[in-house]
Protein backbone atom coordinates (compact mmCIF):
# COMPACT_ATOMS: atom_id res chain seq x y z
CA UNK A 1 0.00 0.00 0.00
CA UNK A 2 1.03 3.35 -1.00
CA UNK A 3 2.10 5.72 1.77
CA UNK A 4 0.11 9.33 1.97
CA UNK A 5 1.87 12.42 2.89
CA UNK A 6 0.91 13.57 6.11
CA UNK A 7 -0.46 17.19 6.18
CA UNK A 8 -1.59 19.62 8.59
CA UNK A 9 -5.20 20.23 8.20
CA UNK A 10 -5.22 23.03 10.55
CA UNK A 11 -7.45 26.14 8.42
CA UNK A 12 -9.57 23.32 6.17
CA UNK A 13 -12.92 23.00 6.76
CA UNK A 14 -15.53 20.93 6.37
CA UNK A 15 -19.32 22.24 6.54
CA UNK A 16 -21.64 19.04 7.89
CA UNK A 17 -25.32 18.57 8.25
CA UNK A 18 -26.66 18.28 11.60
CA UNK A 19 -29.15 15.97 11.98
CA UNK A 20 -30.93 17.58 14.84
CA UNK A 21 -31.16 21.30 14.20
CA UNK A 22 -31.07 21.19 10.18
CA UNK A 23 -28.32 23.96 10.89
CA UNK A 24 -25.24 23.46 9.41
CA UNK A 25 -21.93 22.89 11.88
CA UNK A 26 -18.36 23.42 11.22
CA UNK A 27 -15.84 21.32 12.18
CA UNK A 28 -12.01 22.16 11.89
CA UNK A 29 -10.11 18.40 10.99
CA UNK A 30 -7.55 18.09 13.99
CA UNK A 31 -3.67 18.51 13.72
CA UNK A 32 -3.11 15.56 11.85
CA UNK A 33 -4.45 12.36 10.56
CA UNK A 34 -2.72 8.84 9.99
CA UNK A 35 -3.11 6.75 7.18
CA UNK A 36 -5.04 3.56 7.45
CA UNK A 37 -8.54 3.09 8.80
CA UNK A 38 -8.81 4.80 11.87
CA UNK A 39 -11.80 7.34 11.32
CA UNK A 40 -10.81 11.08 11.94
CA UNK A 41 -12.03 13.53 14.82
CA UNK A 42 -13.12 16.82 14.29
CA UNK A 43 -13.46 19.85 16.98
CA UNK A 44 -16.43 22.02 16.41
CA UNK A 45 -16.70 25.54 15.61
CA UNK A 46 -18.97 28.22 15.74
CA UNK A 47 -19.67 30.65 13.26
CA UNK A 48 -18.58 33.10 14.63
CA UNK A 49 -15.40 31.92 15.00
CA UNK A 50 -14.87 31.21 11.36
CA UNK A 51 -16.34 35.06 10.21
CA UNK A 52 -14.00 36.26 12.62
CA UNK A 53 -10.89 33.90 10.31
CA UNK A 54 -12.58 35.10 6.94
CA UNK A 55 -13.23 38.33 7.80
CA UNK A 56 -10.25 40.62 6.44
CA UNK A 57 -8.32 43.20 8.78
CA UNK A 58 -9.16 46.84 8.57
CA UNK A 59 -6.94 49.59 9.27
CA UNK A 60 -7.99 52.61 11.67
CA UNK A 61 -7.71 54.81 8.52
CA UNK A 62 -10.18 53.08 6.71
CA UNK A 63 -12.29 52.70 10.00
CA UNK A 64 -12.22 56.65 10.67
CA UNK A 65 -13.15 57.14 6.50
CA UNK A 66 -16.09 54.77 6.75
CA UNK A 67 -17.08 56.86 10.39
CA UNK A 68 -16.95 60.50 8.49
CA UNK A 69 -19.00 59.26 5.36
CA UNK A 70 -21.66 57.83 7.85
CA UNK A 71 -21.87 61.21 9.32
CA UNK A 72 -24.03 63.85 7.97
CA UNK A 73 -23.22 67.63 8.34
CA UNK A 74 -26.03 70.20 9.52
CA UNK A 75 -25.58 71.84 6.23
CA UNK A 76 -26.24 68.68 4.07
CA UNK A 77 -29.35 67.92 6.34
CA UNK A 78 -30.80 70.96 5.52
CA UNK A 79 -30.18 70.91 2.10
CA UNK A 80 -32.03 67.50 1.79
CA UNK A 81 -34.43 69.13 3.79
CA UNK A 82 -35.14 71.97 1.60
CA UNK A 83 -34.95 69.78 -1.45
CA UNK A 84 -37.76 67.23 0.45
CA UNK A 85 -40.27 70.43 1.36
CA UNK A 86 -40.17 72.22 -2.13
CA UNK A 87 -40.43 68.52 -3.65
CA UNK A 88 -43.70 68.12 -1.66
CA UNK A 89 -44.90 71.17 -2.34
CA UNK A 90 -44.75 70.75 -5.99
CA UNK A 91 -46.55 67.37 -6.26
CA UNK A 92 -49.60 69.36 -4.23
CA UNK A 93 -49.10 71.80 -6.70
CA UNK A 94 -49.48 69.04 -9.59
CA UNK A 95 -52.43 67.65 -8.03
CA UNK A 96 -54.32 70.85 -7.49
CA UNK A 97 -53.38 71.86 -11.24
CA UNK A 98 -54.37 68.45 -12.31
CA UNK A 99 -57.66 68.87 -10.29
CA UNK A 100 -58.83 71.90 -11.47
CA UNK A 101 -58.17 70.55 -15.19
CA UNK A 102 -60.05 67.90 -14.89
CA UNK A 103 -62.87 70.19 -12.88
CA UNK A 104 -62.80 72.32 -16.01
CA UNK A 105 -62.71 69.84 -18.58
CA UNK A 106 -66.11 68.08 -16.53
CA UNK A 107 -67.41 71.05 -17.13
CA UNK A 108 -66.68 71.87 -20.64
CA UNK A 109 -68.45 68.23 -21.57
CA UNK A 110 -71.73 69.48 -19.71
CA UNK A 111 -71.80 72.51 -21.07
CA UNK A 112 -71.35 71.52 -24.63
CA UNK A 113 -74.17 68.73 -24.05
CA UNK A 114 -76.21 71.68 -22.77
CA UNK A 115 -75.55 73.23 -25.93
CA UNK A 116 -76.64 70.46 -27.85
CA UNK A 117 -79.55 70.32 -26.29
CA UNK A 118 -80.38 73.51 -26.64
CA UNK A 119 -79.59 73.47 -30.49
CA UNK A 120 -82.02 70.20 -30.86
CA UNK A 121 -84.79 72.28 -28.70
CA UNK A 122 -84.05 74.95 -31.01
CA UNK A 123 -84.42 73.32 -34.27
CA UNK A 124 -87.56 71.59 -33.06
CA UNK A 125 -89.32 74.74 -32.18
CA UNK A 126 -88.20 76.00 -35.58
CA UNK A 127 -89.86 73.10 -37.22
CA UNK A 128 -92.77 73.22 -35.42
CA UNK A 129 -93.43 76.70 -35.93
CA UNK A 130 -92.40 76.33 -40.04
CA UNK A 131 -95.16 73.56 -40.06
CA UNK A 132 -97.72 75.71 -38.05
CA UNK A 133 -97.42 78.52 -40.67
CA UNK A 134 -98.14 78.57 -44.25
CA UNK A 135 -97.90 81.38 -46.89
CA UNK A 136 -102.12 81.27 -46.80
CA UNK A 137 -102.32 82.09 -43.65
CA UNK A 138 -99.82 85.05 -43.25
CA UNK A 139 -101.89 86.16 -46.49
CA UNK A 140 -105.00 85.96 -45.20
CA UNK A 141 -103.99 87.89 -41.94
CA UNK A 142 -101.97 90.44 -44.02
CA UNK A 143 -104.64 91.46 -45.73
CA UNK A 144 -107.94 91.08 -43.29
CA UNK A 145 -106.59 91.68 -40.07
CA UNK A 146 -103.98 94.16 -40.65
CA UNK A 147 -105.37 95.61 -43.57
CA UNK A 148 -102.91 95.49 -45.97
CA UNK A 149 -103.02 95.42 -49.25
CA UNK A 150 -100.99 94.58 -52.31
CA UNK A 151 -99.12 97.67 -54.11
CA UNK A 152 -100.51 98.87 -56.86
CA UNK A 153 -98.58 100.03 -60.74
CA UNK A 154 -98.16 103.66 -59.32
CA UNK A 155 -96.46 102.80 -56.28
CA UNK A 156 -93.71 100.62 -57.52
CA UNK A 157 -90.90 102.21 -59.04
CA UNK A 158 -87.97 100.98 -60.94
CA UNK A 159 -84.40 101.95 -60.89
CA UNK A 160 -81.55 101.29 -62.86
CA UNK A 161 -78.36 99.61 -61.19
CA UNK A 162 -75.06 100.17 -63.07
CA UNK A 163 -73.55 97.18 -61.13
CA UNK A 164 -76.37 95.51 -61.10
CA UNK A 165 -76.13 94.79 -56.91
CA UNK A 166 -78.77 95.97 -54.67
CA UNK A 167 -80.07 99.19 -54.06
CA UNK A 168 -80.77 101.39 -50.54
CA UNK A 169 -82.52 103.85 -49.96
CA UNK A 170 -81.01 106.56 -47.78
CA UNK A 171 -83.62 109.77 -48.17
CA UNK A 172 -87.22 109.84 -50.08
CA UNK A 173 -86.65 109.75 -54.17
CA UNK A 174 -88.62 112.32 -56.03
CA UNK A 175 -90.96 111.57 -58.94
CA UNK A 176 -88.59 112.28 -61.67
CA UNK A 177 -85.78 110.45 -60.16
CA UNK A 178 -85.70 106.75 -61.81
């Protein structure tokens, strides 16, 4: 049989289940071992031992950096401060501008469906009062009621136009104007 070196297993170790927590244990493998079948002992750990092993060594420097950049100066507090108060008060802001948009746009939409409404009322009264009145009848009340009466040759005059538009009448026209 082959002889195995002997070797010092002092920093290797070996992470085993524990049965009765379901934590895992460390064990550090003693000193030394010999070769052959003789079953090895361990001598238990705790974590904190190991983190304290793995953990690498800081310096006082880097201690005292880590200190100041925990720190916060009056000056920077207030700062944030500021920066946290005018940040609130513009998302109030927002939501009050955003509320009274959609206030006015609520009320845009009813008042443009009052419109419609109105303009539907408006055309139905139109057409109701079209269909209630015909030419007869504004005739017949013309002539019998208010006493009207239709113009005869001698009271309708005709005038040339030389741009052949409209003509108005600003002052009386005598008879030998036309």
């Amino acid at each position: 049989m082959a002889r195995r070196n002997t070797k010092s297993y002092t920093n290797a170790k070996r992470r085993v289940n524990s049965i009765k927590s379901g934590s895992a244990k460390y064990y550090r493998l003693q000193e030394s071992y010999e070769d052959g079948n003789a079953v090895r002992s361990f001598e238990e750990e705790t974590e904190e031992d190991i983190i304290e092993e793995v953990r690498p060594k800081v310096s006082e420097r880097t201690k005292s950096n880590r200190a100041r950049a925990k720190n916060m100066s009056a000056g920077y507090v207030l700062f944030l401060s500021a920066v946290c108060i005018v940040t609130v008060f513009l998302c109030i802001h927002y939501l009050q501008l955003r509320s009274d948009l959609t206030n006015q746009t609520e009320e845009i939409a009813s008042m443009q469906n009052a419109l419609s409404q109105l303009k539907a009322d408006n055309d139905a009264y139109y057409k109701e009062t079209m269909a209630s009145l015909s030419m007869d009848d504004v005739k017949d009340t013309a002539l019998k009621k208010l006493n009207m009466h239709y113009a005869t040759e001698s009271q309708i005059r005709y005038y040339s136009a030389e741009d052949e538009s409209y003509v108005r009448q600003y002052q009386n026209l005598s008879e030998d104007d036309g």
